[in-house]
Protein backbone atom coordinates (compact mmCIF):
# COMPACT_ATOMS: atom_id res chain seq x y z
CA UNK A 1 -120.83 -82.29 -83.76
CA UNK A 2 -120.83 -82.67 -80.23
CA UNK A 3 -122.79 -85.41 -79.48
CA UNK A 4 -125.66 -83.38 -82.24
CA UNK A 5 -127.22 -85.97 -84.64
CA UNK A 6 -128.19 -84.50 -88.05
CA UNK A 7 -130.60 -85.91 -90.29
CA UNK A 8 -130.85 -84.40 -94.02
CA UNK A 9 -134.03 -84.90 -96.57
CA UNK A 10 -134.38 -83.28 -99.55
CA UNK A 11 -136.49 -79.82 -98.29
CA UNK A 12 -135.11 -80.24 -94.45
CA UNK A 13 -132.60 -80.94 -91.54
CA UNK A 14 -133.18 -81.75 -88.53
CA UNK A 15 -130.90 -81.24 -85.03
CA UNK A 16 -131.37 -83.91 -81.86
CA UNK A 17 -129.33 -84.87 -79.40
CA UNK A 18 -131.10 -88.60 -78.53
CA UNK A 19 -128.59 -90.32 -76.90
CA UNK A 20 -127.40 -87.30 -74.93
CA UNK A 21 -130.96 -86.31 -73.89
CA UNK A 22 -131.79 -90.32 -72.25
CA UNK A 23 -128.77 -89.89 -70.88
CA UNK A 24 -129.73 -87.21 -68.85
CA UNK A 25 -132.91 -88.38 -67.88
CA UNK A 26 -131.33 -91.60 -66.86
CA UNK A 27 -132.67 -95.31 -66.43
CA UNK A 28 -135.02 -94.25 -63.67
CA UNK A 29 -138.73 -94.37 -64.45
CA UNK A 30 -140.30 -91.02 -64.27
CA UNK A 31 -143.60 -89.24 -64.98
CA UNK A 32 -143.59 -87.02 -67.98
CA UNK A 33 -144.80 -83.39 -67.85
CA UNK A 34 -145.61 -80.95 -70.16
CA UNK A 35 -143.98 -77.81 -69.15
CA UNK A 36 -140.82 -77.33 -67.95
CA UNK A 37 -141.30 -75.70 -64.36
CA UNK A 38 -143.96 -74.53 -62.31
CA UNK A 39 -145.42 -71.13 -62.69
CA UNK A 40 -146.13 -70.47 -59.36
CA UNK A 41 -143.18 -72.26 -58.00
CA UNK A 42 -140.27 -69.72 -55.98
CA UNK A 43 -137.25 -71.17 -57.39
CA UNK A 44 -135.04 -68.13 -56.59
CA UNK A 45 -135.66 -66.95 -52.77
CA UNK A 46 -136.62 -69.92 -50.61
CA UNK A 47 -133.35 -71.08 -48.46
CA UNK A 48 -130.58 -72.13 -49.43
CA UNK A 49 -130.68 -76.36 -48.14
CA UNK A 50 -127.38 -77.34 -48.91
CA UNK A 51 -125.02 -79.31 -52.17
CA UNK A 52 -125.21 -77.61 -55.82
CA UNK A 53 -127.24 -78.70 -58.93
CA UNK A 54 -123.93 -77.01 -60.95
CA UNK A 55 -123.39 -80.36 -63.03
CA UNK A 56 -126.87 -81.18 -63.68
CA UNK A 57 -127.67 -77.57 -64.74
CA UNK A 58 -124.37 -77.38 -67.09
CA UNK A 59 -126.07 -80.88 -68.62
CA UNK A 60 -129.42 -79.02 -69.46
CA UNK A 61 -127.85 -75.77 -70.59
CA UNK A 62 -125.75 -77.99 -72.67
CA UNK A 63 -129.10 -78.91 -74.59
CA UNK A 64 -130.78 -75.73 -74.24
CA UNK A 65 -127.88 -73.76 -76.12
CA UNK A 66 -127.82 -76.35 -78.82
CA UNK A 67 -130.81 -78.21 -79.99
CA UNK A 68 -133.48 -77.11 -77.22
CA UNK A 69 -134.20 -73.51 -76.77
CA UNK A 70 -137.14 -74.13 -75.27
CA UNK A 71 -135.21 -75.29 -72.18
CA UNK A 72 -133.34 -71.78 -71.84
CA UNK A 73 -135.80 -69.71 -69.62
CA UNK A 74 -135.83 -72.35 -67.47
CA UNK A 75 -132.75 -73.08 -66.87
CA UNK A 76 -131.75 -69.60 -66.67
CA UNK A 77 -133.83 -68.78 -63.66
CA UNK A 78 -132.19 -71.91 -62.01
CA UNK A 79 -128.70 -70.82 -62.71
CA UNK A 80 -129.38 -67.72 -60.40
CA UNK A 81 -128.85 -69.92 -57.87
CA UNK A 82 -126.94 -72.83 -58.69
CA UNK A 83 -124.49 -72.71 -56.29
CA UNK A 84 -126.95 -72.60 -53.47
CA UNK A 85 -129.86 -74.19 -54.39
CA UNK A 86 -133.10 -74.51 -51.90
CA UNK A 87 -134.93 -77.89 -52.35
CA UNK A 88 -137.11 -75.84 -54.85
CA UNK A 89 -134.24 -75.47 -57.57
CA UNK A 90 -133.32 -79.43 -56.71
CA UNK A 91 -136.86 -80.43 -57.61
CA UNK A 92 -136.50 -77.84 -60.81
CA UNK A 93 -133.99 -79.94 -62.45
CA UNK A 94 -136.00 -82.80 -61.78
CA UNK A 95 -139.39 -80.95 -63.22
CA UNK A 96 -137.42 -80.43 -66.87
CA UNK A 97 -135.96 -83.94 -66.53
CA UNK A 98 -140.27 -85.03 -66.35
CA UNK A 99 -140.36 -82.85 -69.42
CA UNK A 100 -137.71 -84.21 -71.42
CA UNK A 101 -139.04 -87.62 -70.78
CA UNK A 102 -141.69 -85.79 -72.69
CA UNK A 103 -140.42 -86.33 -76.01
CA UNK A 104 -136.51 -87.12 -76.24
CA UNK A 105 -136.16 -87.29 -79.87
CA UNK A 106 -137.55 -83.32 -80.54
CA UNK A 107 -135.25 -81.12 -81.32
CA UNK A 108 -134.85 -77.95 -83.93
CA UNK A 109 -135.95 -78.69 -87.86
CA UNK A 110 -134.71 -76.51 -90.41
CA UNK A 111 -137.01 -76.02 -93.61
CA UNK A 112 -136.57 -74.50 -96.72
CA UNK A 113 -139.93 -72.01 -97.35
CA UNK A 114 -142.16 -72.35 -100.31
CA UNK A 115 -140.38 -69.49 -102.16
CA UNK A 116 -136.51 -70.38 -101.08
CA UNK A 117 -136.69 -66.78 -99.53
CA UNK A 118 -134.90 -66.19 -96.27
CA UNK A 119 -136.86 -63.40 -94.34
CA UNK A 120 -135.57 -62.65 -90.80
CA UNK A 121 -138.05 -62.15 -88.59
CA UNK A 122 -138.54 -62.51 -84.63
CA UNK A 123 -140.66 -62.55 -81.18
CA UNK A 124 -139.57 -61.00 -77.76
CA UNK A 125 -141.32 -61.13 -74.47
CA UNK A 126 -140.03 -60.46 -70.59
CA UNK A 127 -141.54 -61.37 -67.15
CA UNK A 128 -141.58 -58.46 -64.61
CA UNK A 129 -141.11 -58.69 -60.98
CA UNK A 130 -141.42 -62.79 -60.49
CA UNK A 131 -142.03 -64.12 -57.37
CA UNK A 132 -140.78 -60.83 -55.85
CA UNK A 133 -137.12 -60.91 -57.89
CA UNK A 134 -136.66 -56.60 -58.84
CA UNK A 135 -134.92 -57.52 -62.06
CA UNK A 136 -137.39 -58.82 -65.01
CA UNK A 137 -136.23 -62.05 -67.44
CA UNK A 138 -136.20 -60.99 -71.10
CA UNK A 139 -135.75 -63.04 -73.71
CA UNK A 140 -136.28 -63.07 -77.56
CA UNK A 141 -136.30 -65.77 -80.88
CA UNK A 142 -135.32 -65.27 -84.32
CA UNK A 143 -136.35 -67.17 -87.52
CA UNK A 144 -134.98 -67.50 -90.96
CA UNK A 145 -138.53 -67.92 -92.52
CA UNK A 146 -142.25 -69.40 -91.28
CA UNK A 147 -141.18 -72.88 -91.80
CA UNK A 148 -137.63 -72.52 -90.11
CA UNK A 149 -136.70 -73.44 -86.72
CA UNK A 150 -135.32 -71.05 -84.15
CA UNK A 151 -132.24 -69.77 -85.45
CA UNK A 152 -131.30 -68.09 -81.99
CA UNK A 153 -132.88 -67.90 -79.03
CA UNK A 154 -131.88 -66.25 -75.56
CA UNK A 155 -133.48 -65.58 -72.32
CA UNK A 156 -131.37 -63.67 -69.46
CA UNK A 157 -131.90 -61.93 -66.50
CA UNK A 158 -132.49 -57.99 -67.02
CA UNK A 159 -129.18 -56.34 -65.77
CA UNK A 160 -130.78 -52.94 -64.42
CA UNK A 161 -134.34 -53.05 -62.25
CA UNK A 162 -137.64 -51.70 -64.01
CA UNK A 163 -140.09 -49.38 -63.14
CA UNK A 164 -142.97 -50.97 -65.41
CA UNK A 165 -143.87 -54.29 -67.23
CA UNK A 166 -143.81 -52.38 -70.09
CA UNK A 167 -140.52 -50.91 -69.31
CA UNK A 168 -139.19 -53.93 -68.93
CA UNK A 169 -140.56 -55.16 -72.37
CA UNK A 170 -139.01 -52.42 -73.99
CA UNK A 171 -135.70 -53.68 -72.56
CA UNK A 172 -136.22 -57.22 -74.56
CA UNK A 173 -137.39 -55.32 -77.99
CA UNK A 174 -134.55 -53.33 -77.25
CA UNK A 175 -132.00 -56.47 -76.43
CA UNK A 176 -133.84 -58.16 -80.03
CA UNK A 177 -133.20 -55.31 -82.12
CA UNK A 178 -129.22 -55.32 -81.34
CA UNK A 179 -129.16 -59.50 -82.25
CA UNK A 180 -131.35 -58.19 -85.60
CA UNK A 181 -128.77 -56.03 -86.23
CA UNK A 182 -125.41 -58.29 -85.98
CA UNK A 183 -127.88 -61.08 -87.85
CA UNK A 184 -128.80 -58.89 -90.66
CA UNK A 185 -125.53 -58.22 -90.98
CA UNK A 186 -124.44 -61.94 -90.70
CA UNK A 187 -126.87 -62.71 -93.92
CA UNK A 188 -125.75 -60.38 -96.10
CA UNK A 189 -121.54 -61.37 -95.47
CA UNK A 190 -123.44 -64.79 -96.65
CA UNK A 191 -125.37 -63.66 -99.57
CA UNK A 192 -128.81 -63.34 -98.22
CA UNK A 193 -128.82 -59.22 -97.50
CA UNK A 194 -132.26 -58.93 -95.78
CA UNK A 195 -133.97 -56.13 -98.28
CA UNK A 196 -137.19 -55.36 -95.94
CA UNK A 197 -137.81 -54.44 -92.38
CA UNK A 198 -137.21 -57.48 -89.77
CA UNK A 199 -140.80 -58.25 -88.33
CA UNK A 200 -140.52 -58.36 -84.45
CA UNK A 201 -143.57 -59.42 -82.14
CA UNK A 202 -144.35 -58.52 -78.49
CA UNK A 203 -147.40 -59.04 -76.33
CA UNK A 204 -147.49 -55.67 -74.50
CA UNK A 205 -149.59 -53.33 -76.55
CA UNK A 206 -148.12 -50.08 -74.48
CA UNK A 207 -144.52 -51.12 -75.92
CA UNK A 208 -145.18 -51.35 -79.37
CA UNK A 209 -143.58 -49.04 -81.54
């Protein structure tokens, strides 16, 4: 599906995209790392140097929508800018190229839990005021059960600016709680109606509810 390569057992399956993933990282010799960008890095307002990182970007996102979430933040902050990229967001793709030369094979596994249950539940988090940009990135994960992988996962730029990092949080419970909904409701067309509260975890103490 895609270029996705499935592998079945009896109790799990797992998605990769191998070939796709080398591909991208190409023939050149590089030095892994273990995060995909730099935390203190400015990505977003340093000037604009010329070219476009559009078709290596739409590569990554490629794998980041399918088989590795954990490349979305990342390579949503990049897209801000993709069409005008400063030699910071050039040297981003590169960064999560290092880190998929990390481990090509990983992707998402699927496993059944101990008690065949299916219990929803989810994290959320957001980043407020980065390296000086007004509008936070929120972003949230949801799971079918402890030993499941991430059934969907999403990180986008807040829409409105915030007043407060735990306004902004808020904004990404509040973002979770609408995919919870249309999931919950997804399950039960299926046959696996969600009976209890969906569990949802944040850092930010002042935004719990």
């Amino acid at each position: 599906y895609i270029g996705v390569d499935i592998q079945r057992s009896q109790n799990e399956i797992t998605l990769t995209q191998v070939p796709y993933t080398k591909k991208i990282i190409g023939d050149e010799e590089i030095k892994p790392r273990q995060t995909p960008l730099n935390s203190t890095t400015d990505y977003l307002t340093s000037e604009p140097t010329g070219g476009t990182i559009l078709k290596e970007l739409g590569e990554l996102r490629h794998l980041a929508d399918r088989t590795r979430p954990d490349l979305q933040a990342a390579t949503s902050l990049l897209a801000r800018n993709a069409q005008t990229p400063s030699d910071n967001s050039k040297h981003g793709c590169h960064q999560i190229k290092r880190y998929l030369s990390t481990d090509p094979s990983k992707g998402i596994t699927y496993r059944s839990s101990a008690s065949k249950e299916i219990l929803l539940w989810g994290m959320c988090d957001a980043s407020y005021l980065t390296h000086g940009d007004s509008k936070s990135q929120l972003g949230f994960a949801l799971w079918l059960n402890l030993e499941s992988g991430i059934v969907i996962a999403k990180s986008q730029r807040d829409s409105t600016v915030s007043h407060s990092a735990t306004e902004a949080e808020i904004k990404a419970i509040d973002a979770a709680i609408k995919e919870i909904q249309w999931f919950r409701g997804f399950l039960k067309e299926i046959g696996y109606e969600q009976t209890q509260p969906t569990q949802l975890m944040t850092d930010k103490k002042s935004a719990i509810i």
